[in-house]
PDB file of N, CA and C in Angstrom:
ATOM      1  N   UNK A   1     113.203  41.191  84.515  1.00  0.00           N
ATOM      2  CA  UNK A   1     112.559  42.489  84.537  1.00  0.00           C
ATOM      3  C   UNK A   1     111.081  42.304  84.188  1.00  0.00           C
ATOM      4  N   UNK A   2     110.074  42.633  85.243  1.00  0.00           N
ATOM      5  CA  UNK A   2     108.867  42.124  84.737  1.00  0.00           C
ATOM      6  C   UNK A   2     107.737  44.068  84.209  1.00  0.00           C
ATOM      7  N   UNK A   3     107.247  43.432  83.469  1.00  0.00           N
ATOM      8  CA  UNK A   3     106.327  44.344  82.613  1.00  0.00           C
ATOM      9  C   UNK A   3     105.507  44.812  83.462  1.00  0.00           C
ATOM     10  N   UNK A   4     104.887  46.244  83.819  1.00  0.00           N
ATOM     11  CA  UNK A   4     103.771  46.511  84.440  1.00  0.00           C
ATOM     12  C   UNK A   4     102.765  46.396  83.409  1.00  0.00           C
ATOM     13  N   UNK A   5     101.466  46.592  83.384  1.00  0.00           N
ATOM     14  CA  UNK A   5     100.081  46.638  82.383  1.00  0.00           C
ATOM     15  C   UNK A   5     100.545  47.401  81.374  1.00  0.00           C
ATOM     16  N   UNK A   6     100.454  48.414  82.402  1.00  0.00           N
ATOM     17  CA  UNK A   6     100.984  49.940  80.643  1.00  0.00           C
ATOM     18  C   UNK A   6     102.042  50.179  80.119  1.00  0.00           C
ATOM     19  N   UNK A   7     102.989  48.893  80.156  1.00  0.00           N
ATOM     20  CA  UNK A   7     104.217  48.713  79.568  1.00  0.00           C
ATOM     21  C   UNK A   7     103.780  47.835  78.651  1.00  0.00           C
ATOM     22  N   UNK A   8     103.147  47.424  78.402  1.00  0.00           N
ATOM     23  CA  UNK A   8     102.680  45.968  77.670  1.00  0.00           C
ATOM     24  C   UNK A   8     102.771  45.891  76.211  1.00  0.00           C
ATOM     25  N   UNK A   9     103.621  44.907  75.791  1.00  0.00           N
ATOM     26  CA  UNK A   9     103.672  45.445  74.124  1.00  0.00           C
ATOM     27  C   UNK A   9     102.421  44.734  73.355  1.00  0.00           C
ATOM     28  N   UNK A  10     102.569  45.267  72.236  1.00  0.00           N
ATOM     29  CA  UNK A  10     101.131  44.527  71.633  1.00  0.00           C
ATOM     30  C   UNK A  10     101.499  43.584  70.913  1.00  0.00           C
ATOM     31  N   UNK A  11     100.847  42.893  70.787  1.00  0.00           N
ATOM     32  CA  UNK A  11     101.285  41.407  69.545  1.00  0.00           C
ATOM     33  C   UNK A  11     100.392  42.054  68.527  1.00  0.00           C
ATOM     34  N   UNK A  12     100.955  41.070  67.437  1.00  0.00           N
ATOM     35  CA  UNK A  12     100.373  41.262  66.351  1.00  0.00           C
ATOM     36  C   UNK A  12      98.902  41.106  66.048  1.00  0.00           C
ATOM     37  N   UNK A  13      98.276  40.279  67.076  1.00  0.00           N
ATOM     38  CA  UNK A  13      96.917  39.888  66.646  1.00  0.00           C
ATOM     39  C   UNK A  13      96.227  41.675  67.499  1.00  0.00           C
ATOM     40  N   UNK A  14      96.891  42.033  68.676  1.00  0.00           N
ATOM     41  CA  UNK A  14      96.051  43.543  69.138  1.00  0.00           C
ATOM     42  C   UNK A  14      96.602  44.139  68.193  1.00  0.00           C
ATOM     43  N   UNK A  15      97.425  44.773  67.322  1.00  0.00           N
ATOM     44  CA  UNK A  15      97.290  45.360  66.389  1.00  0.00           C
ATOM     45  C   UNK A  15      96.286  45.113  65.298  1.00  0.00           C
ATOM     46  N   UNK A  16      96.229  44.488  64.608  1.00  0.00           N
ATOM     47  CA  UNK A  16      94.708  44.040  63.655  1.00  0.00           C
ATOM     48  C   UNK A  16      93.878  44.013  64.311  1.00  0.00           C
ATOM     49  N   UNK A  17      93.478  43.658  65.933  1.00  0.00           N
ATOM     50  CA  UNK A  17      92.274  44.221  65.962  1.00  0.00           C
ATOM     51  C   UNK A  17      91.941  45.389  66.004  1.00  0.00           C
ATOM     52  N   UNK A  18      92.912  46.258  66.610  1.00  0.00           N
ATOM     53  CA  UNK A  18      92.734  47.160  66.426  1.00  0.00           C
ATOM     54  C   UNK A  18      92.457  48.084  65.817  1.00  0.00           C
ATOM     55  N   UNK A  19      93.069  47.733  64.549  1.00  0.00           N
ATOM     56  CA  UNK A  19      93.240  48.498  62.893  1.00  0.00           C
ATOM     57  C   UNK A  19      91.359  47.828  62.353  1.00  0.00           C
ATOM     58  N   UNK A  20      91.448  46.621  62.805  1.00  0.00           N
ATOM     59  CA  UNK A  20      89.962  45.896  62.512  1.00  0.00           C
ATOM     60  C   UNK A  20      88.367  47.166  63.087  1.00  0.00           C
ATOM     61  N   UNK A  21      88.911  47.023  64.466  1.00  0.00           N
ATOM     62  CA  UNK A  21      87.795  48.074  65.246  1.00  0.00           C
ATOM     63  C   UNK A  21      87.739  49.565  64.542  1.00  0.00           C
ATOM     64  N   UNK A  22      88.925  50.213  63.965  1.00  0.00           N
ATOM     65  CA  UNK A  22      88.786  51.707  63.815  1.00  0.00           C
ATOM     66  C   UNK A  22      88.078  51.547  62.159  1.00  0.00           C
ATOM     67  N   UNK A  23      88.323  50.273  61.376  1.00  0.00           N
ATOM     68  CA  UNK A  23      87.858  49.840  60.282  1.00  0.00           C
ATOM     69  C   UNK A  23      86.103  49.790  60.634  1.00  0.00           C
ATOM     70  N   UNK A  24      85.681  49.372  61.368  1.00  0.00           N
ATOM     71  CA  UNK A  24      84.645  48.669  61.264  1.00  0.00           C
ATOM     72  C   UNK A  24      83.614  49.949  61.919  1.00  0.00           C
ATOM     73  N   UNK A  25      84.186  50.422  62.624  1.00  0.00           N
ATOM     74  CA  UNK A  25      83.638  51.911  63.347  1.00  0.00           C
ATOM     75  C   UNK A  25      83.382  52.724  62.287  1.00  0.00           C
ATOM     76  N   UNK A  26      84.789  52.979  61.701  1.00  0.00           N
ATOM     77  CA  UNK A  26      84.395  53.535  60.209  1.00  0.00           C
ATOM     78  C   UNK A  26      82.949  53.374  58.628  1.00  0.00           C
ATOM     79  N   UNK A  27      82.895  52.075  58.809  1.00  0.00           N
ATOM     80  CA  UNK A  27      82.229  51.392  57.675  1.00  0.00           C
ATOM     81  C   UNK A  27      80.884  51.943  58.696  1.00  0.00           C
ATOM     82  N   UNK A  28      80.558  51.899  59.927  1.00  0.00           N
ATOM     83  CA  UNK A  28      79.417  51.815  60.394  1.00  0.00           C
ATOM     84  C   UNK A  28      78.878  53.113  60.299  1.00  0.00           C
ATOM     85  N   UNK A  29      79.821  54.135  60.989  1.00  0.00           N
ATOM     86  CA  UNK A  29      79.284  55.679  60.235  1.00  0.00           C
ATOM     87  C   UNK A  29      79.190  56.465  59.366  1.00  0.00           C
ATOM     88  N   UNK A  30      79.737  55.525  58.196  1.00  0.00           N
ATOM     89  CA  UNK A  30      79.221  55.532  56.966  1.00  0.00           C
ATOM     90  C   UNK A  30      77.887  54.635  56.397  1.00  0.00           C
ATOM     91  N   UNK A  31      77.886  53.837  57.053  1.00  0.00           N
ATOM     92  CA  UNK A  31      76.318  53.021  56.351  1.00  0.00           C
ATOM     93  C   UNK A  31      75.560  53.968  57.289  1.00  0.00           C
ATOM     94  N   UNK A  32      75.273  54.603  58.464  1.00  0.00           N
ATOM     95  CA  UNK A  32      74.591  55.295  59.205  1.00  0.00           C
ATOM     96  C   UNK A  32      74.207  56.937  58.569  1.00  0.00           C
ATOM     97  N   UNK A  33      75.592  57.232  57.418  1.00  0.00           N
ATOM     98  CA  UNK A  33      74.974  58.534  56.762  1.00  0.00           C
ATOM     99  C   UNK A  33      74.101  58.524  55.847  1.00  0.00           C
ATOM    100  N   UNK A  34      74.584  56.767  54.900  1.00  0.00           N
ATOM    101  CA  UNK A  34      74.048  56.771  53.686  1.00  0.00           C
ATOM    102  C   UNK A  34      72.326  56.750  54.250  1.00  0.00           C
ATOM    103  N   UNK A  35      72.067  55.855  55.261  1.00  0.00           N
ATOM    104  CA  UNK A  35      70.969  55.295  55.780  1.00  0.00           C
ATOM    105  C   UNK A  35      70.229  56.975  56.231  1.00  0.00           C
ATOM    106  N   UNK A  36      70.702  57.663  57.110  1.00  0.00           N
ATOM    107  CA  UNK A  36      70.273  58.915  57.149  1.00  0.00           C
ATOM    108  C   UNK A  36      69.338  60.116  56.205  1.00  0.00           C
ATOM    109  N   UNK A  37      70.481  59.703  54.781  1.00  0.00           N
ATOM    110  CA  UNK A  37      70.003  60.328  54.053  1.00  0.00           C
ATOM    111  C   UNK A  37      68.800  59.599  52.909  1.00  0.00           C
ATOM    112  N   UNK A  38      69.073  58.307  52.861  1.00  0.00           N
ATOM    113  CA  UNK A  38      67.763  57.580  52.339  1.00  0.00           C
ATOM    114  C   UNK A  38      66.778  57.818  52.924  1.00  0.00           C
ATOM    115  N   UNK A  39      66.900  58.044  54.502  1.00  0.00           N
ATOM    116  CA  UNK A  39      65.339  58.179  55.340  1.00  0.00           C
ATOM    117  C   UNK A  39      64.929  59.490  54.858  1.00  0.00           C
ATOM    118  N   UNK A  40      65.754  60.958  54.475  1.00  0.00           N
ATOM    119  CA  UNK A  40      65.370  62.197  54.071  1.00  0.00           C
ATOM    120  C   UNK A  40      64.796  61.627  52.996  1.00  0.00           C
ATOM    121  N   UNK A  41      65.358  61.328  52.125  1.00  0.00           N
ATOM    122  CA  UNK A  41      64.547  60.987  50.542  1.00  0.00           C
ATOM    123  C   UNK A  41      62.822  60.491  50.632  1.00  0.00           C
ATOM    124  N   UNK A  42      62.884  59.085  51.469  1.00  0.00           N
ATOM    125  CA  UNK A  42      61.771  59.007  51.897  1.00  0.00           C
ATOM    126  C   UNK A  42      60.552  59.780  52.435  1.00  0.00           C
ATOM    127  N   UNK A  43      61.111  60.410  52.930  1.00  0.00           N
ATOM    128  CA  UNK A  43      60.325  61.473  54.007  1.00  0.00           C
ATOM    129  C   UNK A  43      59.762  62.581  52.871  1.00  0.00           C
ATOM    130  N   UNK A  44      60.492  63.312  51.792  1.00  0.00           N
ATOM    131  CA  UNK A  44      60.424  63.915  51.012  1.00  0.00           C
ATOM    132  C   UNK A  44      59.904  63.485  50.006  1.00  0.00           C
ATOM    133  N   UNK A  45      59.637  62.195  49.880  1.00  0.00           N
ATOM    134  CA  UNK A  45      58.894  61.505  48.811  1.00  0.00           C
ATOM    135  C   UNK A  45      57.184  61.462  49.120  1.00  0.00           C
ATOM    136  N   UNK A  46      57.036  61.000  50.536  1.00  0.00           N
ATOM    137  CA  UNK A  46      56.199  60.896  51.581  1.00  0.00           C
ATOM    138  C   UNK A  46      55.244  62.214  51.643  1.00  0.00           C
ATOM    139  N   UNK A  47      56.197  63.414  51.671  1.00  0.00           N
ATOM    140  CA  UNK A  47      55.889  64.494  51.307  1.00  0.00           C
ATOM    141  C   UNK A  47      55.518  65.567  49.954  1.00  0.00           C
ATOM    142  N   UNK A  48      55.771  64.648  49.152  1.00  0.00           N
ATOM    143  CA  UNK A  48      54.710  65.172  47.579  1.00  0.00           C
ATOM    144  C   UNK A  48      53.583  64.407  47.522  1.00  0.00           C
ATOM    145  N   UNK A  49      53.197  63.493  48.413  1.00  0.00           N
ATOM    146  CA  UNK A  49      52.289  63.072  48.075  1.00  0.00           C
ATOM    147  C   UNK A  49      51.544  63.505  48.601  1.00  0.00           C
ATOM    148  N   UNK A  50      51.277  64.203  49.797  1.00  0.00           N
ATOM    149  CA  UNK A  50      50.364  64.411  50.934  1.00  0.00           C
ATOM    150  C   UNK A  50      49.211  65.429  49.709  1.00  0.00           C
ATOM    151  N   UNK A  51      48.052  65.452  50.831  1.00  0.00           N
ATOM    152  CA  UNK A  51      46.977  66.186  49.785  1.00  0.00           C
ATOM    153  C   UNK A  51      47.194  67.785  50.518  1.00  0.00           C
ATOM    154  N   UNK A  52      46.514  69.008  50.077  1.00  0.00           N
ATOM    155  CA  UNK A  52      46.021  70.128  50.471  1.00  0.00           C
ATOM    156  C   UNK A  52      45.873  69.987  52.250  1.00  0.00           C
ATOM    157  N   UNK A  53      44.983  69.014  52.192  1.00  0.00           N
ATOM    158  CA  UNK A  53      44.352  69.216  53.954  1.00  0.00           C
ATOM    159  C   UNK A  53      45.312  68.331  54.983  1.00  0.00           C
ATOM    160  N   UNK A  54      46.616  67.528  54.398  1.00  0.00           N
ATOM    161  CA  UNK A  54      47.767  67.439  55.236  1.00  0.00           C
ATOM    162  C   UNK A  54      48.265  68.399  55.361  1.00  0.00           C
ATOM    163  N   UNK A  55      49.137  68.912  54.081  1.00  0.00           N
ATOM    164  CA  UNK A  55      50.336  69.085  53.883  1.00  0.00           C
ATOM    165  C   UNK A  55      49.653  71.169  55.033  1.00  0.00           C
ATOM    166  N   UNK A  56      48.510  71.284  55.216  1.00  0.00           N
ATOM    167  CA  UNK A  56      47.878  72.249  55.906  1.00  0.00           C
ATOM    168  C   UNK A  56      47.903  72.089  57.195  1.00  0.00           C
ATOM    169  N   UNK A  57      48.124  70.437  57.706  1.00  0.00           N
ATOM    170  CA  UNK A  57      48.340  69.821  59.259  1.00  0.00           C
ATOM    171  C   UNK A  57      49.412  69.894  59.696  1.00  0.00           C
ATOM    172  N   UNK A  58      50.525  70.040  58.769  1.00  0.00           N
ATOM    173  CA  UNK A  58      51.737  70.325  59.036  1.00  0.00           C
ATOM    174  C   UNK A  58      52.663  71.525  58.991  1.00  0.00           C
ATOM    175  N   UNK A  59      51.566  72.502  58.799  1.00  0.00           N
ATOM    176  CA  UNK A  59      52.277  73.717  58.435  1.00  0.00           C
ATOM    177  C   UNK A  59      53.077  73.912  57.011  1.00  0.00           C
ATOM    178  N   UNK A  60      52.709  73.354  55.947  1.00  0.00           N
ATOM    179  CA  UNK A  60      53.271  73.817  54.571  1.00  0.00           C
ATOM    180  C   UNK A  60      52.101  73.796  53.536  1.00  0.00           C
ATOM    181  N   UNK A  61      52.526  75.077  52.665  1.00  0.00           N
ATOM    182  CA  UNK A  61      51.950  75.702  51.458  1.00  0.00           C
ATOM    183  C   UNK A  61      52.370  74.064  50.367  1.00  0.00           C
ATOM    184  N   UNK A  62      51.906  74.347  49.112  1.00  0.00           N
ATOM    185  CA  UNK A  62      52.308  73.309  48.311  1.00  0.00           C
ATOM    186  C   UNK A  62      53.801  73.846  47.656  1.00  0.00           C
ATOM    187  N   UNK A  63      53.579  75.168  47.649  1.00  0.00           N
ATOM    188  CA  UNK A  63      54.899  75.282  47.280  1.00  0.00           C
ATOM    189  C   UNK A  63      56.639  75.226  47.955  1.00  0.00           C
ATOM    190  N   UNK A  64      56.045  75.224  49.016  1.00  0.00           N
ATOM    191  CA  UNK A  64      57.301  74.821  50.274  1.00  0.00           C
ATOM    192  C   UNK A  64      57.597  73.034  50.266  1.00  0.00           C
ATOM    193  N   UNK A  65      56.346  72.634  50.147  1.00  0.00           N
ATOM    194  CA  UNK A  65      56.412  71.254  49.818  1.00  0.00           C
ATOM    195  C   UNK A  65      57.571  70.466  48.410  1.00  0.00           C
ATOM    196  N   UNK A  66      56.914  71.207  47.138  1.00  0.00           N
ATOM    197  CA  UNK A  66      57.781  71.192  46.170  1.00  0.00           C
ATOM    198  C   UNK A  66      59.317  71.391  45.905  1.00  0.00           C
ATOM    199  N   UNK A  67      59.371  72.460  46.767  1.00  0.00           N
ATOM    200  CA  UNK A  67      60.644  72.897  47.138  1.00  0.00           C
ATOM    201  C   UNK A  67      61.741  71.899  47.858  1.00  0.00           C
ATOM    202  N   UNK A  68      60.622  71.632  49.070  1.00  0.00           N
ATOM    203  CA  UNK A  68      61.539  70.400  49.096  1.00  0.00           C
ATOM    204  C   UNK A  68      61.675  69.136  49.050  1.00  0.00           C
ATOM    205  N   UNK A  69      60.813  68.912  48.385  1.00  0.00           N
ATOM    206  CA  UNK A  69      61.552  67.678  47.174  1.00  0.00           C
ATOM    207  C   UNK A  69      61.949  67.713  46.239  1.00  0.00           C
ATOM    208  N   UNK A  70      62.286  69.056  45.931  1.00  0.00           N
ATOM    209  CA  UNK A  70      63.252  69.402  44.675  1.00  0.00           C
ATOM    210  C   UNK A  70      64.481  69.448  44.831  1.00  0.00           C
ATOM    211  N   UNK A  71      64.770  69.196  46.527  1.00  0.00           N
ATOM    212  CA  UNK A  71      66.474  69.282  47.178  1.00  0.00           C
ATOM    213  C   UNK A  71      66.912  67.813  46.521  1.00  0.00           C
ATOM    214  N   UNK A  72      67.965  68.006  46.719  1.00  0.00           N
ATOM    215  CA  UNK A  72      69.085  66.376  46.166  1.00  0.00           C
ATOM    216  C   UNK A  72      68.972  65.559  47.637  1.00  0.00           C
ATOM    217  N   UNK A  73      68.620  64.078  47.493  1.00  0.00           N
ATOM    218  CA  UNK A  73      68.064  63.592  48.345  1.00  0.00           C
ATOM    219  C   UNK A  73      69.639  63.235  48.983  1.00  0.00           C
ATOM    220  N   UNK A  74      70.652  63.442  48.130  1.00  0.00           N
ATOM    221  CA  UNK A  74      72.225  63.304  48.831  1.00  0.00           C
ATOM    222  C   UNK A  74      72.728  64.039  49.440  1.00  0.00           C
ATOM    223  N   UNK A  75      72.851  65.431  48.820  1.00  0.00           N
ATOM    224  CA  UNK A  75      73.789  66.265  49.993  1.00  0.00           C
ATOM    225  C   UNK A  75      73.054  67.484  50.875  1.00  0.00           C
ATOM    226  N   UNK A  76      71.294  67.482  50.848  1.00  0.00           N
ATOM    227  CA  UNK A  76      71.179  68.011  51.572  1.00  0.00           C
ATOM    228  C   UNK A  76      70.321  67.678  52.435  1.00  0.00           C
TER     229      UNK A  76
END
């Protein structure tokens, strides 16, 4: 009795990779949030420093500025 393709059982090594790939997919869109949100921090750090006649090039008061770098550089 011969096997078509999509009858095909898996061995043990396509299972671990498999379990390997949904692992590793995982770990990656997680280093991609943490990384996300370090670049906000930055950016917001970037952004207390600016003087009067930037932070005026970009469309913000100093106090909008403050504001947000007063957010949590984690969850928002």
């Amino acid at each position: 009795m011969a096997l078509e393709l999509s009858e095909r059982l898996e061995t043990p090594r396509d299972i671990v990779r498999s379990k390997f790939n949904a692992t590793s997919r995982w770990v990656r869109q997680q280093l991609a949030a943490v990384d996300h949100r370090l670049e906000k921090r930055r950016s917001r750090r970037i952004l207390c420093d600016l003087t009067e006649d930037e932070l005026r090039d970009v469309g913000l008061t100093r106090a909008q500025a403050r504001a947000e770098t007063a957010k949590s550089w984690f969850w928002s």
